[in-house]
Structure formats: C-alpha cells, structure tokens
C-alpha atoms as a PDB file:
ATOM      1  CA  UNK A   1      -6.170  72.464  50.432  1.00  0.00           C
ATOM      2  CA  UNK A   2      -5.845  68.946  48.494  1.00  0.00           C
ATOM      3  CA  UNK A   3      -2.198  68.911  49.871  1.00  0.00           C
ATOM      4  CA  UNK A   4      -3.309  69.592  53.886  1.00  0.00           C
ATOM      5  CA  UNK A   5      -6.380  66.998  53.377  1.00  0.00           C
ATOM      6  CA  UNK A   6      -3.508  64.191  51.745  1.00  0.00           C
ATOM      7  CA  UNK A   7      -0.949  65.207  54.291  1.00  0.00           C
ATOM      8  CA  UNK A   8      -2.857  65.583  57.585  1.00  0.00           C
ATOM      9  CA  UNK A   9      -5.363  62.783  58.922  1.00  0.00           C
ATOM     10  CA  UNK A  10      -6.756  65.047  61.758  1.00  0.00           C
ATOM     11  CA  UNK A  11      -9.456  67.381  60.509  1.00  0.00           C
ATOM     12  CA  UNK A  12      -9.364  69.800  63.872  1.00  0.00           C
ATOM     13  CA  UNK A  13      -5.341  69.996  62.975  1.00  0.00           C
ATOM     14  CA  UNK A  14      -6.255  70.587  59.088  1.00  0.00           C
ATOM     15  CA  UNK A  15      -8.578  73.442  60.643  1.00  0.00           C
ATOM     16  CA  UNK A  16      -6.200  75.018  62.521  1.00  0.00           C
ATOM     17  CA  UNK A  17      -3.428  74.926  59.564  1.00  0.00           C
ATOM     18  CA  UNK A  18      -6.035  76.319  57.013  1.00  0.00           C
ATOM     19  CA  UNK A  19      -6.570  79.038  59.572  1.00  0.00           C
ATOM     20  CA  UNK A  20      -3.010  79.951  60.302  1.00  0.00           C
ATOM     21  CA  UNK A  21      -2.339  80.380  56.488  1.00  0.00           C
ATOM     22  CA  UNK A  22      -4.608  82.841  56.520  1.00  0.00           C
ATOM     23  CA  UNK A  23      -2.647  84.406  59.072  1.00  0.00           C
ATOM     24  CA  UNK A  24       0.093  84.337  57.164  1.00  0.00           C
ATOM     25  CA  UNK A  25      -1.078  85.396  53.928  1.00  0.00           C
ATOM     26  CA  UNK A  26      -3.006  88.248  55.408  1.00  0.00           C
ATOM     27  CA  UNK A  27       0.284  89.474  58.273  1.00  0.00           C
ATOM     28  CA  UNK A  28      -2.372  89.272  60.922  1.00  0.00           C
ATOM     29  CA  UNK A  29      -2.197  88.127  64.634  1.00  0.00           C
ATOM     30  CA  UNK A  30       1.920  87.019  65.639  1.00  0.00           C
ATOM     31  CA  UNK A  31       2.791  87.893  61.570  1.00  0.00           C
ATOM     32  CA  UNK A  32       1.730  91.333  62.097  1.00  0.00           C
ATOM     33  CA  UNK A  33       5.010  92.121  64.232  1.00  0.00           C
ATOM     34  CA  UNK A  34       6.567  94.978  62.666  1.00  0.00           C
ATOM     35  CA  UNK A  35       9.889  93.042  63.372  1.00  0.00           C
ATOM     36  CA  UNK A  36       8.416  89.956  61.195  1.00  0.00           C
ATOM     37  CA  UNK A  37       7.146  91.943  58.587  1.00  0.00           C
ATOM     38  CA  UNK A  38      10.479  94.153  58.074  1.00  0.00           C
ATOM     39  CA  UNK A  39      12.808  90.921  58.110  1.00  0.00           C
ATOM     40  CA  UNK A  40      10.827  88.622  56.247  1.00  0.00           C
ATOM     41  CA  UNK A  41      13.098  89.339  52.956  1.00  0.00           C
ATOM     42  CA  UNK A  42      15.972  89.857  54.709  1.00  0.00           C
ATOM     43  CA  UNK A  43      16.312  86.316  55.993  1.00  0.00           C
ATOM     44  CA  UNK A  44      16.068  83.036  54.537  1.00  0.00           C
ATOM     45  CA  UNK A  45      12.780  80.933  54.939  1.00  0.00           C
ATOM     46  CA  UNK A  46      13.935  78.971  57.951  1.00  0.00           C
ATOM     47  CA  UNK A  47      15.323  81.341  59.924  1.00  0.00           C
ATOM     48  CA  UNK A  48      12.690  83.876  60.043  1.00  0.00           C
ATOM     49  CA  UNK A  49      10.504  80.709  60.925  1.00  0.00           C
ATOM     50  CA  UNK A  50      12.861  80.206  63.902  1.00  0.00           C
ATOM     51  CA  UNK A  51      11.550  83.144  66.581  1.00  0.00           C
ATOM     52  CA  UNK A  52       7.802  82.738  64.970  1.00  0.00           C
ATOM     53  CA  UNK A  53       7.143  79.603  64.209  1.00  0.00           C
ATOM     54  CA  UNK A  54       6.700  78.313  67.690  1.00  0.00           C
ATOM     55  CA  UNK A  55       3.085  80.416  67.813  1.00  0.00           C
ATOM     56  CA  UNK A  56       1.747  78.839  64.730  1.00  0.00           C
ATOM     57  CA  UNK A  57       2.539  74.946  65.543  1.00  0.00           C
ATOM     58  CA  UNK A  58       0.256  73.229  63.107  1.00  0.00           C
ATOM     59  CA  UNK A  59       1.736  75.152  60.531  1.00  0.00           C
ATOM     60  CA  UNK A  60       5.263  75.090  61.387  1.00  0.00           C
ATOM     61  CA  UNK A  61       5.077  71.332  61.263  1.00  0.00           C
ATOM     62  CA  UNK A  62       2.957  71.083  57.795  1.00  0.00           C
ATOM     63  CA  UNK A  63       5.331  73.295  56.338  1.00  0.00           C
ATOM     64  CA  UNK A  64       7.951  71.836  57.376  1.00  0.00           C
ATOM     65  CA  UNK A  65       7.010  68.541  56.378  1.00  0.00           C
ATOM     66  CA  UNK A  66       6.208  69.953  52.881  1.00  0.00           C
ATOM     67  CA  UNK A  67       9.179  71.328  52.504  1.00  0.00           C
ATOM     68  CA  UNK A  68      11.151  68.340  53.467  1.00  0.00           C
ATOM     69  CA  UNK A  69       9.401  66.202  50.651  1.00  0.00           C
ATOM     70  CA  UNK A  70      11.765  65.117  47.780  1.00  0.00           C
ATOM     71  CA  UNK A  71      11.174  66.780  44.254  1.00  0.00           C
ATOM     72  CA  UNK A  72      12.436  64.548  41.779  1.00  0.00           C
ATOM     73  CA  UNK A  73      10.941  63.146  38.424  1.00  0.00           C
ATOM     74  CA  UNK A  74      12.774  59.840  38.688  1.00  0.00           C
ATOM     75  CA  UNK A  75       9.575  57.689  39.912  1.00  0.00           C
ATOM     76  CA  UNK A  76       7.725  58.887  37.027  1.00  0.00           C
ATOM     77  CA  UNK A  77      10.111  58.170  34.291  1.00  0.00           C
ATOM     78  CA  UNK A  78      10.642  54.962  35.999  1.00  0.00           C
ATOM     79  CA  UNK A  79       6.856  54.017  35.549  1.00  0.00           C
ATOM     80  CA  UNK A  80       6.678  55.916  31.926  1.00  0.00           C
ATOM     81  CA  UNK A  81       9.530  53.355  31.000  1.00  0.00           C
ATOM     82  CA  UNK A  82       8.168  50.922  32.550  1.00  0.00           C
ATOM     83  CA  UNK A  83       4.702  50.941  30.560  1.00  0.00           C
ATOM     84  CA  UNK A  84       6.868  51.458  27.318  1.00  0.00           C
ATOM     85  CA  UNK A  85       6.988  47.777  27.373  1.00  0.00           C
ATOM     86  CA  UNK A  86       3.536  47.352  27.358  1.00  0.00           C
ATOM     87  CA  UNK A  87       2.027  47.716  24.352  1.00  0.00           C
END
C-alpha cells in the first residue's frame, strides 16, 4: 500500500488499483476466466497480461510502472561511500 500511495498522486486511481489487486489475488471478476486461470503458469508475466490487462487499467499501468523501475544497489553504496568520509 506504501508503494501505490508513493507511486500514484490520485487517491480515486489508488482506490481503484487497491481494488483490482484484490481481484487478482482472489481470481474474481475478468481473473476468474477459466482460460486465465489455466494459463497463468504457462505463460510469462507479460504475456498473460496482454489479452487481460486491458479490463484492469489502473493496474496494468501501476504494475507496469513497478516493474519497469531499476533494481540496483549502486545509489546506496554511492551514498554509504560517500559518508565514509565523514567522520
């Protein structure tokens, strides 16, 4: 929830995110397909979003957004080295 609040300024869209994970979490509504159920571990993550993702927009762009971030530890060694000199 910390990462919707930080990542989305619009609380209706943070809403409608928060209730489309549920969605997803709990196969209910469009995720209930027996055809999205059956291939969900048979494809990889973005292309079973492909032919459902376009129902759950809010989603589709938070997670894609997430998952588009860069993971990388660089910016925190940087600033560990950097208050190394301070002492």
């Amino acid at each position: 929830m910390k990462c919707i609040n930080r990542m989305v300024e619009d609380e209706d869209e943070q809403t409608l995110i928060d209730v489309q994970i549920d969605d997803f979490k709990k196969q209910t509504k469009y995720f209930s397909c027996p055809l999205a159920t059956r291939s969900i571990n048979l494809k990889t993550p973005t292309d079973w979003w492909e032919p459902y993702g376009d129902e759950y927009p809010e989603l589709q762009k938070f997670s894609i957004h997430v998952l588009s971030l860069t993971s990388s530890s660089t910016g925190r060694e940087h600033n560990c080295s950097s208050f190394e000199m301070v002492s």
